[in-house]
Protein backbone atom coordinates (compact mmCIF):
# COMPACT_ATOMS: atom_id res chain seq x y z
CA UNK A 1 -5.57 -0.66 -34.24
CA UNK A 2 -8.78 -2.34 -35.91
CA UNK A 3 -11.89 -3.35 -33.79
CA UNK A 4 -14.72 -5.46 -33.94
CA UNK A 5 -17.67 -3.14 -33.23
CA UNK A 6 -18.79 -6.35 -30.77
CA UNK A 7 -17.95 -5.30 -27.09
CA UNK A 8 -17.60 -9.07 -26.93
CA UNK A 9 -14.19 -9.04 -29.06
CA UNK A 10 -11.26 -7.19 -29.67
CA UNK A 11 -9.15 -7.30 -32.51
CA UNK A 12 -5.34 -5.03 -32.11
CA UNK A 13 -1.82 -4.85 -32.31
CA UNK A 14 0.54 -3.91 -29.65
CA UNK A 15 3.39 -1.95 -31.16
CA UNK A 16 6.00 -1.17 -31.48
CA UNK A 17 6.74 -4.57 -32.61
CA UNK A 18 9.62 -6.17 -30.10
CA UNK A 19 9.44 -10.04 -29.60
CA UNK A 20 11.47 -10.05 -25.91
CA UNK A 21 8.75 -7.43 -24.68
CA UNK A 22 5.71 -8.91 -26.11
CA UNK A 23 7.46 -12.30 -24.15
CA UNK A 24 7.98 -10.35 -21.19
CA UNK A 25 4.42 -8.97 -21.08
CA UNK A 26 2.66 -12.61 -21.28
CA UNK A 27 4.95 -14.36 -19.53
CA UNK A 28 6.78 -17.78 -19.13
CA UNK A 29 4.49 -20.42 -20.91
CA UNK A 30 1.47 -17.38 -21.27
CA UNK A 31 1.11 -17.28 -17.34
CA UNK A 32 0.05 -13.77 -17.42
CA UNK A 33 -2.51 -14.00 -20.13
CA UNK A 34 -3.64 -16.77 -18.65
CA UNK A 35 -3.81 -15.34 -15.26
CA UNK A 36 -5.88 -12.14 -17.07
CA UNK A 37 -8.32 -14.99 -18.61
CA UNK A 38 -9.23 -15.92 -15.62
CA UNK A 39 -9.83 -13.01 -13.50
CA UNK A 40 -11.62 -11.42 -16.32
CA UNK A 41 -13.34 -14.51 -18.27
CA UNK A 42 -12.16 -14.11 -21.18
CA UNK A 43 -10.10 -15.48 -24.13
CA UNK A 44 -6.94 -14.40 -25.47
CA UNK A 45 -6.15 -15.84 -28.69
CA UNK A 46 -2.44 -14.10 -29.64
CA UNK A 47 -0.05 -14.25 -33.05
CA UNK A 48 3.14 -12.70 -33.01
CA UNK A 49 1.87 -8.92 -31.75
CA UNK A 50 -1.49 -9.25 -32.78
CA UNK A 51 -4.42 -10.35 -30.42
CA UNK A 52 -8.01 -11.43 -30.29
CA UNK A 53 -9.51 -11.41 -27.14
CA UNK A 54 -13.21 -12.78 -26.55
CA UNK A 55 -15.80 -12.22 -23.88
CA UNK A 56 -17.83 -9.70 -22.02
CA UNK A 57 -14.70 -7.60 -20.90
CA UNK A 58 -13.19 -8.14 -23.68
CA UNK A 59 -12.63 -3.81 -23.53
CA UNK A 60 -10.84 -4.09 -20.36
CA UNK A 61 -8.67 -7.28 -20.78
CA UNK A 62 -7.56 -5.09 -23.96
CA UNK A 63 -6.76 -1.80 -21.62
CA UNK A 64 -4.95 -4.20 -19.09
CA UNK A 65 -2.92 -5.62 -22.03
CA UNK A 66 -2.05 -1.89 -23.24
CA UNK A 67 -0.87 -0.56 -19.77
CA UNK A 68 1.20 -4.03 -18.90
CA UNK A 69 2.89 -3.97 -22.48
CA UNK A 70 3.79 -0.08 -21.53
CA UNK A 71 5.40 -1.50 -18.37
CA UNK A 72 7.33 -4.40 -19.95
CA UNK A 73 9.64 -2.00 -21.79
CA UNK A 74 11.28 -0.72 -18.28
CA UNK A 75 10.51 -3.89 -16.20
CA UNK A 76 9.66 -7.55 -15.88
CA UNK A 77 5.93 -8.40 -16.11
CA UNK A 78 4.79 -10.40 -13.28
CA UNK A 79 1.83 -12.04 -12.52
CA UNK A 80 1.64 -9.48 -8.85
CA UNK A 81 1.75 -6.79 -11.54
CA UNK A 82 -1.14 -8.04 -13.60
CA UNK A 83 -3.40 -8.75 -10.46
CA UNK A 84 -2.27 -5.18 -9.41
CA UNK A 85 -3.46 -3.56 -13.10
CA UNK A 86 -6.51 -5.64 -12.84
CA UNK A 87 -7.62 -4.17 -9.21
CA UNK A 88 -7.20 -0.42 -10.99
CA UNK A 89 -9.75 -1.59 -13.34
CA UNK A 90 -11.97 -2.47 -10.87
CA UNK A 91 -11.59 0.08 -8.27
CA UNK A 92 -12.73 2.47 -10.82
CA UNK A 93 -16.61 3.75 -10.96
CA UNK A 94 -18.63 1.31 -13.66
CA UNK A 95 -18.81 4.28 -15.83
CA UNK A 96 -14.84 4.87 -16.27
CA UNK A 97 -14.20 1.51 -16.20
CA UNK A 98 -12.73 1.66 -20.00
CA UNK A 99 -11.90 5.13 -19.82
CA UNK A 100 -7.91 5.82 -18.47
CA UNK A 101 -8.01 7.68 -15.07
CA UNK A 102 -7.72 11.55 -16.22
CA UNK A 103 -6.35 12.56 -13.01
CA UNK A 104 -2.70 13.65 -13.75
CA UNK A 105 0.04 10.82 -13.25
CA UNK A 106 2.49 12.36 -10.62
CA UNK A 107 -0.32 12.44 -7.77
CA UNK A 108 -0.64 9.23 -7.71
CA UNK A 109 3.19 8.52 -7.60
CA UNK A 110 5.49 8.30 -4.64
CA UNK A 111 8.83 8.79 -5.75
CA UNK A 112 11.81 7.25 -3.65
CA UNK A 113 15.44 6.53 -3.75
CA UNK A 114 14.78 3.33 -5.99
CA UNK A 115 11.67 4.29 -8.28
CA UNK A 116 8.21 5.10 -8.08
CA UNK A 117 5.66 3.59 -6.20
CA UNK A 118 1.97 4.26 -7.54
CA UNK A 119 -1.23 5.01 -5.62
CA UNK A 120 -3.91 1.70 -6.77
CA UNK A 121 -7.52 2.33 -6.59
CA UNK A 122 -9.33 5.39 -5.41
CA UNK A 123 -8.99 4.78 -1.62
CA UNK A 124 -5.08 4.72 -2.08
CA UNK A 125 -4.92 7.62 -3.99
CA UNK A 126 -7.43 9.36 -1.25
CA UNK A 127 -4.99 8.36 1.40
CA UNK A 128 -1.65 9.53 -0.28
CA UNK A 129 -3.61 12.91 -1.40
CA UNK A 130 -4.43 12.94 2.49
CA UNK A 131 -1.06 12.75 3.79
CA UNK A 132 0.35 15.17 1.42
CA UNK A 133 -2.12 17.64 2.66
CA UNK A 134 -2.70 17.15 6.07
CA UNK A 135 -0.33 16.86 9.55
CA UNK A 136 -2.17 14.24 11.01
CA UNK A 137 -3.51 11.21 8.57
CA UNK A 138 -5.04 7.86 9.70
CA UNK A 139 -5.25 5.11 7.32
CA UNK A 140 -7.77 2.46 8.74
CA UNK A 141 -8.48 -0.94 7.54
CA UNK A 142 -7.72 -4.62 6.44
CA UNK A 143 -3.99 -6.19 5.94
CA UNK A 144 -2.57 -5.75 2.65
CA UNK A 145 -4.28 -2.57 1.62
CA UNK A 146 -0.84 -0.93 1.26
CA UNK A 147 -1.35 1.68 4.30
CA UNK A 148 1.97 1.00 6.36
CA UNK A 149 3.72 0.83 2.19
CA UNK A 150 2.30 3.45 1.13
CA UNK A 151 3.21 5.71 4.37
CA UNK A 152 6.81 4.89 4.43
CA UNK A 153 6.99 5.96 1.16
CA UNK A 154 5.52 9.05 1.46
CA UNK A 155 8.20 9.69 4.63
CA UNK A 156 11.33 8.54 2.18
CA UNK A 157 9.94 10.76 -0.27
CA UNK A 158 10.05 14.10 2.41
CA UNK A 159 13.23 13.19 3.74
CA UNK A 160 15.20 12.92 0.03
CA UNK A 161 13.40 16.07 -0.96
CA UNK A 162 14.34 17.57 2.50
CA UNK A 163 10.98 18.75 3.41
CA UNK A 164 11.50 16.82 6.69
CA UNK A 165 15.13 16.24 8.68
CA UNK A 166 14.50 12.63 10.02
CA UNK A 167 12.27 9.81 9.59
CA UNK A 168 10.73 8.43 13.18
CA UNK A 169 8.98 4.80 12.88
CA UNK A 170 6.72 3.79 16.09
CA UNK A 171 5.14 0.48 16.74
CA UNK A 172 3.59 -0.84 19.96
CA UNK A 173 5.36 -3.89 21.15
CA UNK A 174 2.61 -6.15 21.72
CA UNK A 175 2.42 -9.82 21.11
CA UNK A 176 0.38 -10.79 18.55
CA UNK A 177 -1.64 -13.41 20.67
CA UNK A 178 1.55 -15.09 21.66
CA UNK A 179 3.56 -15.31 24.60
CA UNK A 180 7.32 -15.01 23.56
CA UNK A 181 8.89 -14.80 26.97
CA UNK A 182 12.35 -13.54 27.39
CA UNK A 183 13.83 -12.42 24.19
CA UNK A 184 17.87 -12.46 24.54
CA UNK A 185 20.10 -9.51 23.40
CA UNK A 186 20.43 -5.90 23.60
CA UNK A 187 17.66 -3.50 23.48
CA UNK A 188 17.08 -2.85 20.05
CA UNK A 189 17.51 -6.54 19.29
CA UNK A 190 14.56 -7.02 21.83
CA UNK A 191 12.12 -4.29 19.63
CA UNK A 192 13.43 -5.45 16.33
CA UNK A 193 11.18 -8.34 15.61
CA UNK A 194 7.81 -6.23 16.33
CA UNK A 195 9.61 -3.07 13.81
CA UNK A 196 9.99 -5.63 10.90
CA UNK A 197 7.83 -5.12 8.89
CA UNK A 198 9.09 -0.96 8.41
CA UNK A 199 12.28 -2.24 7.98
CA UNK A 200 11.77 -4.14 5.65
CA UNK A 201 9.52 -1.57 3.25
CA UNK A 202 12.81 0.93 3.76
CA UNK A 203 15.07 -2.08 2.36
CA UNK A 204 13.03 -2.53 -0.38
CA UNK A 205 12.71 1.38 -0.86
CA UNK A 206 15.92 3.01 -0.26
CA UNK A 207 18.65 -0.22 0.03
CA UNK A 208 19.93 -2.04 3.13
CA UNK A 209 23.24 -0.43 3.04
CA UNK A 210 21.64 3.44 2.83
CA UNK A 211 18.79 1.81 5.15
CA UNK A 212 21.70 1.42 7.87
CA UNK A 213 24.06 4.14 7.53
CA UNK A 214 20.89 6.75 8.21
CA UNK A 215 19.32 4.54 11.10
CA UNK A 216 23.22 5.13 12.05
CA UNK A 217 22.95 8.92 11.74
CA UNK A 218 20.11 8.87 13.55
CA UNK A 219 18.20 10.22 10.60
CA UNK A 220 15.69 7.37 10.86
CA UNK A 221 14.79 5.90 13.62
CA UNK A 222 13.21 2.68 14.64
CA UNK A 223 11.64 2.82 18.35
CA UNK A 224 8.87 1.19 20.26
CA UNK A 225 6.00 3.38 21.35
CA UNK A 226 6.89 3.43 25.47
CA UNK A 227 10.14 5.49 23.82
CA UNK A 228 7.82 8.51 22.90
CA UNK A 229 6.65 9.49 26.27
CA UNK A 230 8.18 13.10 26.87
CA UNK A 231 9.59 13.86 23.73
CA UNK A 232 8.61 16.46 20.91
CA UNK A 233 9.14 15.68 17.56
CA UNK A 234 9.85 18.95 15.15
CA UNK A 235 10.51 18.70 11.12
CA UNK A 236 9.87 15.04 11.57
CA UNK A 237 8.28 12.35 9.32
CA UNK A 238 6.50 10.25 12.14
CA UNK A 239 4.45 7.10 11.15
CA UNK A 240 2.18 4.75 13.88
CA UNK A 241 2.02 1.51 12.51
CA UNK A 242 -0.54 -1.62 14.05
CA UNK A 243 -2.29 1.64 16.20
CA UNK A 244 -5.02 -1.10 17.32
CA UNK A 245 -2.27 -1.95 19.51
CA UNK A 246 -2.48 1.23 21.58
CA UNK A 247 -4.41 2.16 24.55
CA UNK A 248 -6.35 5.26 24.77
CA UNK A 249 -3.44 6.54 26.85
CA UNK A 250 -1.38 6.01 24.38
CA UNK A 251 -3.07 7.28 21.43
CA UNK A 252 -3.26 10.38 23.34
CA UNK A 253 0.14 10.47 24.43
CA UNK A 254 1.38 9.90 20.63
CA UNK A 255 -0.44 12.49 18.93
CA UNK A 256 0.87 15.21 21.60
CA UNK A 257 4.49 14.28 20.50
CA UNK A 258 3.60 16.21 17.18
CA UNK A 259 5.44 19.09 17.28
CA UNK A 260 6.58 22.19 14.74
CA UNK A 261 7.19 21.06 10.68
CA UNK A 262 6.09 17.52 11.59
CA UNK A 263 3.69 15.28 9.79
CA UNK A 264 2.34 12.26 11.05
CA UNK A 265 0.36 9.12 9.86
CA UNK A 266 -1.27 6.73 12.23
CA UNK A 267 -1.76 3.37 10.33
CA UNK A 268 -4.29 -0.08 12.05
CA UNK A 269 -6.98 -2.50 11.61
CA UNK A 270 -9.31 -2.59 14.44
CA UNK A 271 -10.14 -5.83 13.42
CA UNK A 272 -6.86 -7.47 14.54
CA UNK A 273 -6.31 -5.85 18.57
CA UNK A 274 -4.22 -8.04 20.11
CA UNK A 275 -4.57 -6.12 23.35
CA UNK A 276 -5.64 -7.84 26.29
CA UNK A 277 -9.32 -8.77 26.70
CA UNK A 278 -11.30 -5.59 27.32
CA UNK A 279 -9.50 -2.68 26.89
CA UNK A 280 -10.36 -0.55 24.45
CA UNK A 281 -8.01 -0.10 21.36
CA UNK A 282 -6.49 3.82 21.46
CA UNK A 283 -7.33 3.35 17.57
CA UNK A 284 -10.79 2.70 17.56
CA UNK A 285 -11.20 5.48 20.38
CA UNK A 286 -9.41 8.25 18.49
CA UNK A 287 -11.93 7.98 15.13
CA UNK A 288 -14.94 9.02 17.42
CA UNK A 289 -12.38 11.74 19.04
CA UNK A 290 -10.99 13.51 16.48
CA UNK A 291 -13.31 12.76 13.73
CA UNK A 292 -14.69 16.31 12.51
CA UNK A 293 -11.71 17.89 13.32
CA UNK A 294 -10.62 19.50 9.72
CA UNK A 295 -7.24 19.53 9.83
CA UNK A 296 -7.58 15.66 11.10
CA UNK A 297 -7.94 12.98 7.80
CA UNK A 298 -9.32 9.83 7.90
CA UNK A 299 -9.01 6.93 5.33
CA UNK A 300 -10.87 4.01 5.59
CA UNK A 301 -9.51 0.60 3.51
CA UNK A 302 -11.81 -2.21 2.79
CA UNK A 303 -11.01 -6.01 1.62
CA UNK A 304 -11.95 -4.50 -2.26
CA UNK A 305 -7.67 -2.48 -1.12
CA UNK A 306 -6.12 -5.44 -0.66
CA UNK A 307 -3.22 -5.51 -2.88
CA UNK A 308 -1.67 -8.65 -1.90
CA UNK A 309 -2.05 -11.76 -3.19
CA UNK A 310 -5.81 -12.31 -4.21
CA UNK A 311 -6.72 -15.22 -1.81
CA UNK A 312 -6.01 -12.85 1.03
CA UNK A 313 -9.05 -10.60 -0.45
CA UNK A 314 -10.90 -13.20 0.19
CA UNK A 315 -9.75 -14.31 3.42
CA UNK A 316 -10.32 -10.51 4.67
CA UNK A 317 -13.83 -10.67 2.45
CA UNK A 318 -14.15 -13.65 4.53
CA UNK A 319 -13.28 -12.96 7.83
CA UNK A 320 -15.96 -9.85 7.13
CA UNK A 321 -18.49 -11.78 6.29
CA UNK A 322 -18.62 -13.35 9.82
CA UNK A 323 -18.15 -10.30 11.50
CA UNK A 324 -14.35 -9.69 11.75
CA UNK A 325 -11.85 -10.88 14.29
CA UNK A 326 -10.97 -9.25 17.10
């Protein structure tokens, strides 16, 4: 590699040299050096495997370019993966910023039936270090900061390694502001539409067809919160998702449902309650409850988490900035 001593520019070669790779890592017509130009303000001036790149972060468009070229060799280089490479950068403290993270690789991977799934910025990685080390684990904050994602994960990843026997998912079934009236079927068809979203990260983790034949076994299982009263849940992988959802009552009655060899991850944004007007959210109870308690973890997201697509940073950002939505 040869570099200009200038901070401001960045002379280097990615190799090994292999055209389809260097065309998956920028893109269809450039997009994803053009989407890196932007978020970083620079310039990216490219020949064949050699690039130029000009501007302030010129260091860190360069490590971006590095890490996405490693990537394109196993998988197609999008522009979600380049906005997710470019929050790393950032979430790291100013003085690391062009160092690579020395932390070892594995703890911030999630491995599941279909790949890996990494831990992205340091409040991620808190939360998955959290979960792997506690029984009880709340992950608090904006949409699309990855905590219902990152918990399902974690649970597929206990159940193939058989550390757990069975997978429980529990959501409240409230309306999100809506009134849906009478919903036609069977019972589970009723619950399905509020579970969606858990269903759909286990399709995307483990495959539809696996997805169903364990839901069939009984080895995962999909259930609205009103189903937990009076059970206890032993060797079990049990994850609350949308807790601002919950009354104190049943916050309370959740957390006693923990029983022997179980871990459990309670996942919300107190932001978003959808419960009726004032009654207090279960969630935003529980953090003044059990907070101090050591064998209790608490992670709190913010709208810098938000792995999504990067206008809904700055919706949340936005939404913040008025004081938040309830």
């Amino acid at each position: 590699m040869a570099a200009s001593p200038s901070d401001t520019q960045r002379e280097f070669d990615l190799e090994p040299t292999d055209n389809a790779r260097l065309a998956n890592l920028c893109g269809p017509l450039d997009e994803n050096l053009r989407l890196l130009e932007t978020r970083l303000g620079v310039e990216v001036r490219r020949r064949g495997d050699s690039f130029r790149i000009l501007g302030e972060r010129a260091a860190e468009a360069e490590e971006t370019l590095r890490e996405l070229f490693r990537l394109a060799k196993q998988a197609e280089v999008t522009p979600e993966h380049v906005h997710l490479a470019l929050q790393d950068l950032e979430a790291r403290p100013a003085q690391d910023a062009r160092a690579p993270s020395s932390a070892p690789v594995d703890e911030h991977l999630v491995r599941v039936y279909r790949g890996a799934i990494r831990a992205r910025g340091a409040h991620q990685r808190e939360y998955l270090a959290q979960i792997r080390a506690r029984d009880l684990t709340f992950g608090i904050g904006p949409a699309g900061t990855g905590k219902t994602y990152l918990a399902v994960a974690c649970a597929v990843e206990a159940l193939q390694t058989e550390r757990i026997r069975r997978v429980v998912l529990v959501r409240p079934a409230v309306e999100a502001g809506e009134r849906l009236g009478f919903l036609p079927g069977d019972l589970t068809q009723k619950v399905d539409p509020y579970l969606r979203p858990m269903y759909d990260a286990l399709y995307e983790m483990i495959g539809f067809d696996r997805v169903a034949r364990l839901i069939e076994r009984n080895v995962i299982e999909v259930a609205p919160l009103a189903f937990m009263r009076g059970r206890s849940l032993n060797d079990a992988f049990i994850i609350l998702d949308e807790a601002q959802n919950t009354t104190v009552e049943q916050m309370k009655m959740f957390l006693t449902r923990i029983g022997f060899g179980s871990k459990a991850v309670v996942t919300g944004d107190v932001t978003q309650t959808d419960l009726p007007a004032g009654k207090l959210s279960g969630l935003r109870h529980v953090v003044d409850v059990l907070n101090g308690i050591e064998e209790v973890a608490f992670t709190f997201f913010d709208a810098k988490d938000v792995v999504r697509h990067p206008l809904v940073q700055r919706i949340v950002q936005a939404y913040e900035a008025r004081g938040g939505a309830t």
